[in-house]
Protein backbone atom coordinates (compact mmCIF):
# COMPACT_ATOMS: atom_id res chain seq x y z
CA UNK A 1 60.00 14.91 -7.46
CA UNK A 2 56.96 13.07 -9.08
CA UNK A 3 53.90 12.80 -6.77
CA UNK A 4 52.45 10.23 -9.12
CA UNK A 5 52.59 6.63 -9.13
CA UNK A 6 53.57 5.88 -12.26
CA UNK A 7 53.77 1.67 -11.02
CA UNK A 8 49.81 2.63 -11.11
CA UNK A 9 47.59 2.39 -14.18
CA UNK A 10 45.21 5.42 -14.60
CA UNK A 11 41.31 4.82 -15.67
CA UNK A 12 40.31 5.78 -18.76
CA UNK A 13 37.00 6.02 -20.88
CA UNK A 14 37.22 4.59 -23.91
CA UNK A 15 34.77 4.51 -26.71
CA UNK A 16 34.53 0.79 -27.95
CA UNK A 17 31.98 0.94 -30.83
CA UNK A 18 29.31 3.23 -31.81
CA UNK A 19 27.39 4.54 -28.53
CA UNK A 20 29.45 2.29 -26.35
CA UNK A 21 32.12 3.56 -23.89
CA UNK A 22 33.18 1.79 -21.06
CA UNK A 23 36.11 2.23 -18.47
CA UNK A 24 39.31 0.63 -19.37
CA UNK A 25 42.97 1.21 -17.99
CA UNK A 26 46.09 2.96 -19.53
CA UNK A 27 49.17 4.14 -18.12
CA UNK A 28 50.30 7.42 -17.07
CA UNK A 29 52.34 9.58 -19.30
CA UNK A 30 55.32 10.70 -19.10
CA UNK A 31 56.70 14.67 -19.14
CA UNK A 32 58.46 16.13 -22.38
CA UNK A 33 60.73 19.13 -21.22
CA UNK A 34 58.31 21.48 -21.94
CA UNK A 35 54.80 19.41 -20.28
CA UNK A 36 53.10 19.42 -17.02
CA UNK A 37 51.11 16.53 -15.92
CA UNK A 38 47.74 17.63 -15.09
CA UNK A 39 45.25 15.79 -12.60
CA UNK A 40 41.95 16.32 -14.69
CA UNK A 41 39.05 17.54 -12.32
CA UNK A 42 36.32 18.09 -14.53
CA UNK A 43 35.54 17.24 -18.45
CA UNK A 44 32.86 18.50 -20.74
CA UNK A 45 30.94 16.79 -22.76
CA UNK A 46 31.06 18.38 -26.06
CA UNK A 47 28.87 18.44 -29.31
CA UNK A 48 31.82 16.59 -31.41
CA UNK A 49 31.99 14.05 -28.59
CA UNK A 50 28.41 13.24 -29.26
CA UNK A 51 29.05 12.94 -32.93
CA UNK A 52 31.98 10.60 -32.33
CA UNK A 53 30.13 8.74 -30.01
CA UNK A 54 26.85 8.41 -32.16
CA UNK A 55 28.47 8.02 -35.38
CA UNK A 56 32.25 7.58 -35.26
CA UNK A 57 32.87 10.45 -37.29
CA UNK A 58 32.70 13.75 -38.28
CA UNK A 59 33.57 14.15 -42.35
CA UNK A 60 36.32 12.52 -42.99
CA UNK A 61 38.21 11.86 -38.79
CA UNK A 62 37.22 8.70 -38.37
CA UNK A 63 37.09 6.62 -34.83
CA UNK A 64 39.58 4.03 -34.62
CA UNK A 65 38.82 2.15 -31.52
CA UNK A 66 39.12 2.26 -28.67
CA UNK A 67 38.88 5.67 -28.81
CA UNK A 68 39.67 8.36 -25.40
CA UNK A 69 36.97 11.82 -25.67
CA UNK A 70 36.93 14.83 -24.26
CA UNK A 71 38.88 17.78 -24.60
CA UNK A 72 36.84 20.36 -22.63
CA UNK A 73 38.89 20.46 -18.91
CA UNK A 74 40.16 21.62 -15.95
CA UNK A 75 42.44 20.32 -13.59
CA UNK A 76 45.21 20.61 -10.74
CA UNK A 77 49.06 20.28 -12.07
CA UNK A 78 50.73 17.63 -9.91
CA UNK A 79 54.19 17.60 -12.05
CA UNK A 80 56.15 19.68 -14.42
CA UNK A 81 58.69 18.99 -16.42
CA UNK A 82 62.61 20.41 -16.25
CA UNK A 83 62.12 23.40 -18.90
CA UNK A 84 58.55 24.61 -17.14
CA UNK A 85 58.85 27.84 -15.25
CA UNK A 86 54.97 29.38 -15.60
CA UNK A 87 53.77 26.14 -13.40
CA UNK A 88 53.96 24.96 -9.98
CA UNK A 89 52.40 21.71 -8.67
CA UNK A 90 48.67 22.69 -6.79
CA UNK A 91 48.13 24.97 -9.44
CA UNK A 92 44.45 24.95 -10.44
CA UNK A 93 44.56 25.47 -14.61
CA UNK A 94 42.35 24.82 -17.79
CA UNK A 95 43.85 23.63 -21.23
CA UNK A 96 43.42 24.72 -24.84
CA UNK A 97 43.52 21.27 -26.11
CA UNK A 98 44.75 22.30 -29.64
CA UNK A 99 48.65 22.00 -29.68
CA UNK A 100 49.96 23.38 -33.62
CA UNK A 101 52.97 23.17 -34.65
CA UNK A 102 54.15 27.18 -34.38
CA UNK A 103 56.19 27.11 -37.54
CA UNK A 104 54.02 27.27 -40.29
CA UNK A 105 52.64 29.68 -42.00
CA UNK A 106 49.07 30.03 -40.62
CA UNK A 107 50.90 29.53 -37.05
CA UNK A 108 52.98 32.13 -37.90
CA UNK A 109 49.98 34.91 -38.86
CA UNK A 110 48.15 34.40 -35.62
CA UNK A 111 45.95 31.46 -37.40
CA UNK A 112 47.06 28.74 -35.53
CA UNK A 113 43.60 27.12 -35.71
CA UNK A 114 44.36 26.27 -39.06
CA UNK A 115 47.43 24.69 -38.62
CA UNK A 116 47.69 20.98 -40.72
CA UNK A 117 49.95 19.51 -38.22
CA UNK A 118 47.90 20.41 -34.86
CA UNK A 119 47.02 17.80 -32.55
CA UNK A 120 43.94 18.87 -31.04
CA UNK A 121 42.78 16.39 -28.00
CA UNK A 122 40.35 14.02 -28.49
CA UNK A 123 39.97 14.29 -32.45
CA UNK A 124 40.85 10.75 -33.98
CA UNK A 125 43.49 10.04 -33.88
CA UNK A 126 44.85 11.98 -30.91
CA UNK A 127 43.15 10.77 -27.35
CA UNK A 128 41.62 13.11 -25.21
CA UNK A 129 40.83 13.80 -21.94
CA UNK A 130 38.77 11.60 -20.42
CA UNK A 131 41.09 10.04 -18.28
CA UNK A 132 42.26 10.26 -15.17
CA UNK A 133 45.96 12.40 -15.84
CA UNK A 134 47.21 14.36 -19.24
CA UNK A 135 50.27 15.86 -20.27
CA UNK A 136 50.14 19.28 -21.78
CA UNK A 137 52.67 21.46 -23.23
CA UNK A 138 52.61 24.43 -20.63
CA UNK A 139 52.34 27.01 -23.42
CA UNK A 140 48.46 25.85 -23.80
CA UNK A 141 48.05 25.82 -20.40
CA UNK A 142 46.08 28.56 -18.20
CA UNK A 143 45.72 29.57 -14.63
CA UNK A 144 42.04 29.31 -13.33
CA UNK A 145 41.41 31.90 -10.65
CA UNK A 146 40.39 30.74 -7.21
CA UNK A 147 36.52 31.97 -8.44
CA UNK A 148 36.02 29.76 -10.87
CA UNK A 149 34.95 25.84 -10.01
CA UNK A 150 36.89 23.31 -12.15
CA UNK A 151 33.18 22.69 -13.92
CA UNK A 152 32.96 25.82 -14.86
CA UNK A 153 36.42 26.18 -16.11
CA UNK A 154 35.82 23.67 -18.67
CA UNK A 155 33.42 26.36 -20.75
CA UNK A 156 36.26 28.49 -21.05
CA UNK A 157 36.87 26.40 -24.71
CA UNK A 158 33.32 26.25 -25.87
CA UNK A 159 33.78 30.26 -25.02
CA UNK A 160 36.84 30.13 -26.75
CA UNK A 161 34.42 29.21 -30.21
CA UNK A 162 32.31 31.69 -29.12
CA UNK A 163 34.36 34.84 -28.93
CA UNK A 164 36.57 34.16 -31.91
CA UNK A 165 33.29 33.95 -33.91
CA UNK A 166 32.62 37.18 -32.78
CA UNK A 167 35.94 38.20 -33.62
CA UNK A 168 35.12 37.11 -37.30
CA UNK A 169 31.64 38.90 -37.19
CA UNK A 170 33.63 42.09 -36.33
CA UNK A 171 30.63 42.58 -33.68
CA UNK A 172 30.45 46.71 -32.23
CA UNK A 173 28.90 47.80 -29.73
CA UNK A 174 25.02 48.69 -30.56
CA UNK A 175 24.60 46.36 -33.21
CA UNK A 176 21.73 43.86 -33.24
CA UNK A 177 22.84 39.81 -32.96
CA UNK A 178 20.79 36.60 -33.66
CA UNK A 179 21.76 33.11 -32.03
CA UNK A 180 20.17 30.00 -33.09
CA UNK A 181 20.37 26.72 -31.06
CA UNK A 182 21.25 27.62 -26.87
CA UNK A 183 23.28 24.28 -26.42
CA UNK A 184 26.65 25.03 -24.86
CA UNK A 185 28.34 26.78 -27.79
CA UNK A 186 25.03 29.33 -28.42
CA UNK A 187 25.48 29.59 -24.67
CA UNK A 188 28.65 30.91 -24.59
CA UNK A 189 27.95 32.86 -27.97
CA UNK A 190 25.64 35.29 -25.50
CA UNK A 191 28.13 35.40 -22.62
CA UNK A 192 30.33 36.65 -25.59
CA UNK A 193 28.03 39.42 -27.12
CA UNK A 194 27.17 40.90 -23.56
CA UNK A 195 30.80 41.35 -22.90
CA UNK A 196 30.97 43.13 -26.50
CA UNK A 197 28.11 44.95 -25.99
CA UNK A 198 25.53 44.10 -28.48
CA UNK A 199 22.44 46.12 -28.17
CA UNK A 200 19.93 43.69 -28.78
CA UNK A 201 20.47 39.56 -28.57
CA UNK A 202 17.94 37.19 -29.92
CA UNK A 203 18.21 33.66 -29.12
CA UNK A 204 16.18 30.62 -30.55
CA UNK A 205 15.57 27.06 -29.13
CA UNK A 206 12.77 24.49 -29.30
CA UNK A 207 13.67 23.97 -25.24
CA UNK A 208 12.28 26.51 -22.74
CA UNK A 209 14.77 25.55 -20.19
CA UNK A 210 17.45 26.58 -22.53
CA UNK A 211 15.78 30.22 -23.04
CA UNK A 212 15.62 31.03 -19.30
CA UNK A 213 19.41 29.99 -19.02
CA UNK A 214 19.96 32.30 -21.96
CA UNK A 215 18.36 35.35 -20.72
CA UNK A 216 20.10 34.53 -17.34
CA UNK A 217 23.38 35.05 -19.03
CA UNK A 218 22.51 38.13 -21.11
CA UNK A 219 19.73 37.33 -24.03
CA UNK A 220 18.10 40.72 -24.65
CA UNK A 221 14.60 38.47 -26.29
CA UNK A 222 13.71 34.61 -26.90
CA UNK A 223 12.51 32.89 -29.84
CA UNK A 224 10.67 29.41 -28.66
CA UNK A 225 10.72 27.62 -32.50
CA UNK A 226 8.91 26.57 -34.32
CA UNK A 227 6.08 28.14 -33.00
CA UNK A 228 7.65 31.23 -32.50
CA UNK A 229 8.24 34.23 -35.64
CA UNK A 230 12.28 34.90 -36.04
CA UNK A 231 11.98 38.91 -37.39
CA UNK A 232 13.31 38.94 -41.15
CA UNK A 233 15.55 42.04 -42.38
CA UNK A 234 16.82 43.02 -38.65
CA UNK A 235 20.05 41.57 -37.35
CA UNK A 236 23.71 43.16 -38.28
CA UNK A 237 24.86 39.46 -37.08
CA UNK A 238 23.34 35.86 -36.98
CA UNK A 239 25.38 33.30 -35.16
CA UNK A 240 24.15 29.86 -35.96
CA UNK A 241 24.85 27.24 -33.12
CA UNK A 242 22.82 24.37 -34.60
CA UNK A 243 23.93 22.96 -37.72
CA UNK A 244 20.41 22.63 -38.93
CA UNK A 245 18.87 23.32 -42.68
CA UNK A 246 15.92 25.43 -41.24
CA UNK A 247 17.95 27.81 -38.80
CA UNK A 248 20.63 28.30 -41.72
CA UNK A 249 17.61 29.25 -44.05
CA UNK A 250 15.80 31.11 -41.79
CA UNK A 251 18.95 33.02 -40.21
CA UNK A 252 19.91 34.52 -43.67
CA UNK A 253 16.53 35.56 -44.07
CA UNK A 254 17.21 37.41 -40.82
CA UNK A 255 20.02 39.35 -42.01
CA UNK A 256 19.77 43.19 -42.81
CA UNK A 257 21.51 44.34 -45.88
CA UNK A 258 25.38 43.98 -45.51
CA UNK A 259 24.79 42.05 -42.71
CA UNK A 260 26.73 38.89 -41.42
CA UNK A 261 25.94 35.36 -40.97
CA UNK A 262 28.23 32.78 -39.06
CA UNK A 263 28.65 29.30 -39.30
CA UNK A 264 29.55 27.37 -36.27
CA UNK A 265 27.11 24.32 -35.89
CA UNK A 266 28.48 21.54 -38.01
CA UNK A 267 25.07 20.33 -40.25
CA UNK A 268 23.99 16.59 -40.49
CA UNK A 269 24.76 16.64 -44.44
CA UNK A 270 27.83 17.67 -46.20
CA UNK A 271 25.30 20.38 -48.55
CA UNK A 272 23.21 22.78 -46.90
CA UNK A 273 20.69 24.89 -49.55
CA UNK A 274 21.06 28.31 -49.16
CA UNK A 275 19.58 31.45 -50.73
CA UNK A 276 21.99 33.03 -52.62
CA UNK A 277 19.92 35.13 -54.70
CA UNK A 278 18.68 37.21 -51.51
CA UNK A 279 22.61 37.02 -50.30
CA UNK A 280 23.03 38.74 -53.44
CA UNK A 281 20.74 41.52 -53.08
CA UNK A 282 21.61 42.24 -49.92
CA UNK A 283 25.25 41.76 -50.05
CA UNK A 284 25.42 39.31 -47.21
CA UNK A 285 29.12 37.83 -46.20
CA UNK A 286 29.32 34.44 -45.01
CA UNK A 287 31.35 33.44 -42.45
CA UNK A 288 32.68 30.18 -41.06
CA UNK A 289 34.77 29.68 -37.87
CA UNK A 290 36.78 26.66 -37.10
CA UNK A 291 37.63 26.04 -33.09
CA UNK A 292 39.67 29.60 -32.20
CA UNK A 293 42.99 31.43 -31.58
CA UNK A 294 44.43 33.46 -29.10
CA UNK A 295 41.17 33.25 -26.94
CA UNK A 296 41.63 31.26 -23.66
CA UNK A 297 43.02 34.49 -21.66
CA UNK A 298 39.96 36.20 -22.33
CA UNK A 299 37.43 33.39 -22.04
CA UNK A 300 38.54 32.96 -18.58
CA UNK A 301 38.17 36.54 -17.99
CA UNK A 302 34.50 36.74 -18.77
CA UNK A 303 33.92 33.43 -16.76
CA UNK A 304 35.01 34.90 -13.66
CA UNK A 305 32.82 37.90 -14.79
CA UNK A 306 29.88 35.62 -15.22
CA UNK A 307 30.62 33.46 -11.50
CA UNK A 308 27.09 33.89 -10.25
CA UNK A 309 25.30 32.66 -13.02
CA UNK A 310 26.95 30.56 -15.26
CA UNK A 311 26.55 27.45 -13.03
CA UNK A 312 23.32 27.32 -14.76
CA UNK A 313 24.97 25.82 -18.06
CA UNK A 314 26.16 23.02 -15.74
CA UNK A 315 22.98 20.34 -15.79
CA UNK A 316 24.87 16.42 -14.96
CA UNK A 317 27.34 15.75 -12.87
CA UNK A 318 28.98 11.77 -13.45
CA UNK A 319 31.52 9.94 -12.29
CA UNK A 320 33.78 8.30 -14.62
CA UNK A 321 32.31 5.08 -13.73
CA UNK A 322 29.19 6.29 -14.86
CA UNK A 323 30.66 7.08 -18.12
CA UNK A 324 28.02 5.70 -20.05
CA UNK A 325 25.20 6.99 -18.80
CA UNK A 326 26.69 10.25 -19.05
CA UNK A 327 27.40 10.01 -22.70
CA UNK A 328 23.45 8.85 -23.02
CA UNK A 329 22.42 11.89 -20.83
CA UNK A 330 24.74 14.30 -23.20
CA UNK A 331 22.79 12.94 -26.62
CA UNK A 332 19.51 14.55 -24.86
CA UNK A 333 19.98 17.71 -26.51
CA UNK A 334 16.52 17.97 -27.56
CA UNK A 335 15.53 17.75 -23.58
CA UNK A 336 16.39 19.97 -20.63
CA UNK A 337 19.83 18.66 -20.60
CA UNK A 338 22.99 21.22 -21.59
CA UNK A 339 26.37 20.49 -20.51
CA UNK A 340 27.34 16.93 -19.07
CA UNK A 341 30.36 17.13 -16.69
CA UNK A 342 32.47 13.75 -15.84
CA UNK A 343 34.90 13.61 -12.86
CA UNK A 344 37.74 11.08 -13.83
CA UNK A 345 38.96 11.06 -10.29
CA UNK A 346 35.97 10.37 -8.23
């Protein structure tokens, strides 16, 4: 038996033009088989939400409004559907919000990231999560333990980038690691190299705030830029966050011979210069990671691990009626400002 109203309409935020969002009304959906309806708690704001928001694209996904975000959650299952036997309703879960289509080819080697059929929430021109219930297939769905807040649930995706990146890097224990850029996703990237045991983590960010929350979770030494020296010829790994020209230049300059550098931050312009001549010499491999695989088990893992500190990611609470001054506050990246959560039911 449903304990939803379905004669109700749900709120919503929907985006409406560029950097405008306002609450609007939709109505709840309806269980597939195979689906739980989820009462979403708590949604982060991410980095592609911004993007969307500021620009109404990234590449070539392109906003058609009115546009639903968000696809960073947690939430409390109030319905399941007739085939769903991992779920019961009060369960407290988190979502991977990229649904493939587990019959291709890349779904079928493990690299489901790469599927071309996935529908991954929030990414024109599938709506996301920033609303007040969601149907999920209960396959991509994942218990929270009684530890974790719902906010802090919601970083088990941007962990999810984060420890398949490392995963990619092939990072060992002992070996040295550079981060550029501490917003969420360069967060998480340190919460990931603790747990694998890096000897030595370097972080850079413009933002002291952003440091101290760093070295809270696990940096080993800060670089404030740009008035700070990154060391040249001295990291196995670099992990760039940021997506800008100078921390991609400066990162590869930071690699040791056969070192690694990887490419999460998506850059303002389709061509970034790089030096390949000094890739050459000192056979660097280039690496690029797109969302993750396989990771959400884990992710939640380290969370619970990390309970006592990683609050300190958390920096805005809204309500959903306050929707757009919590997409303003989340732009304020080059301020003290990290991770925006909205509460679609308050």
């Amino acid at each position: 038996m449903s304990i939803v109203d379905r004669s109700q309409k749900m709120q919503v935020a929907s985006l409406t033009g560029l950097s405008q969002v306002e609450v609007d009304y939709d109505t709840i959906p309806n269980l597939l088989p195979n689906e739980v309806l989820v009462k979403v708690e708590a949604v982060g704001i991410c980095g592609s939400d911004i993007h969307y928001y500021q620009h109404g694209h990234i590449g070539t996904r392109t906003v058609q409004y009115p546009h639903i975000q968000g696809h960073e959650f947690a939430g409390t299952v109030v319905e399941i559907g007739s085939k769903v036997t991992n779920f019961t309703v009060g369960d407290r879960v988190t979502v991977e919000p990229g649904v493939p289509c587990r019959t291709c080819e890349k779904c079928r080697n493990g690299k489901y990231n790469l599927c071309d059929k996935v529908i991954f929430l929030s990414t024109p021109p599938h709506k996301g999560a920033l609303r007040q219930y969601i149907s999920h297939p209960e396959d991509f769905v994942f218990l929270i333990p009684d530890e974790l807040t719902f906010e802090e649930a919601t970083l088990a995706e941007p962990l999810s980038v984060a420890i398949h990146a490392l995963r990619r890097a092939n990072l060992r224990p002992g070996m040295r690691i550079l981060i550029t850029g501490m917003g969420p996703v360069g967060l998480m990237c340190v919460c990931a190299a603790s747990y694998y045991n890096a000897s030595e983590i370097f972080v850079t960010d413009m933002v002291e705030h952003k440091l101290q929350v760093a070295t809270e979770l696990g940096a080993t030494d800060t670089v404030k830029i740009p008035s700070e020296v990154i060391p040249e010829d001295y990291f196995d790994i670099v992990i760039e966050t940021s997506g800008a020209k100078s921390a991609v230049q400066s990162g590869i300059r930071a690699l040791k011979k056969g070192g690694k550098f990887v490419s999460i931050g998506f850059p303002k312009d389709a061509e970034v210069p790089i030096d390949l001549t000094l890739m050459l010499q000192r056979e660097l491999d280039l690496i690029t990671v797109y969302r993750y695989a396989n990771t959400f088990p884990l992710a939640i893992s380290i969370l619970k691990d990390l309970k006592d500190v990683i609050g300190a990611v958390i920096t805005s609470t809204f309500e959903l009626k306050d929707i757009s001054e919590a997409m303003k506050k989340a732009t304020e990246t080059h301020l003290d400002s990290i991770k925006v959560i909205v509460y679609p039911n308050k």
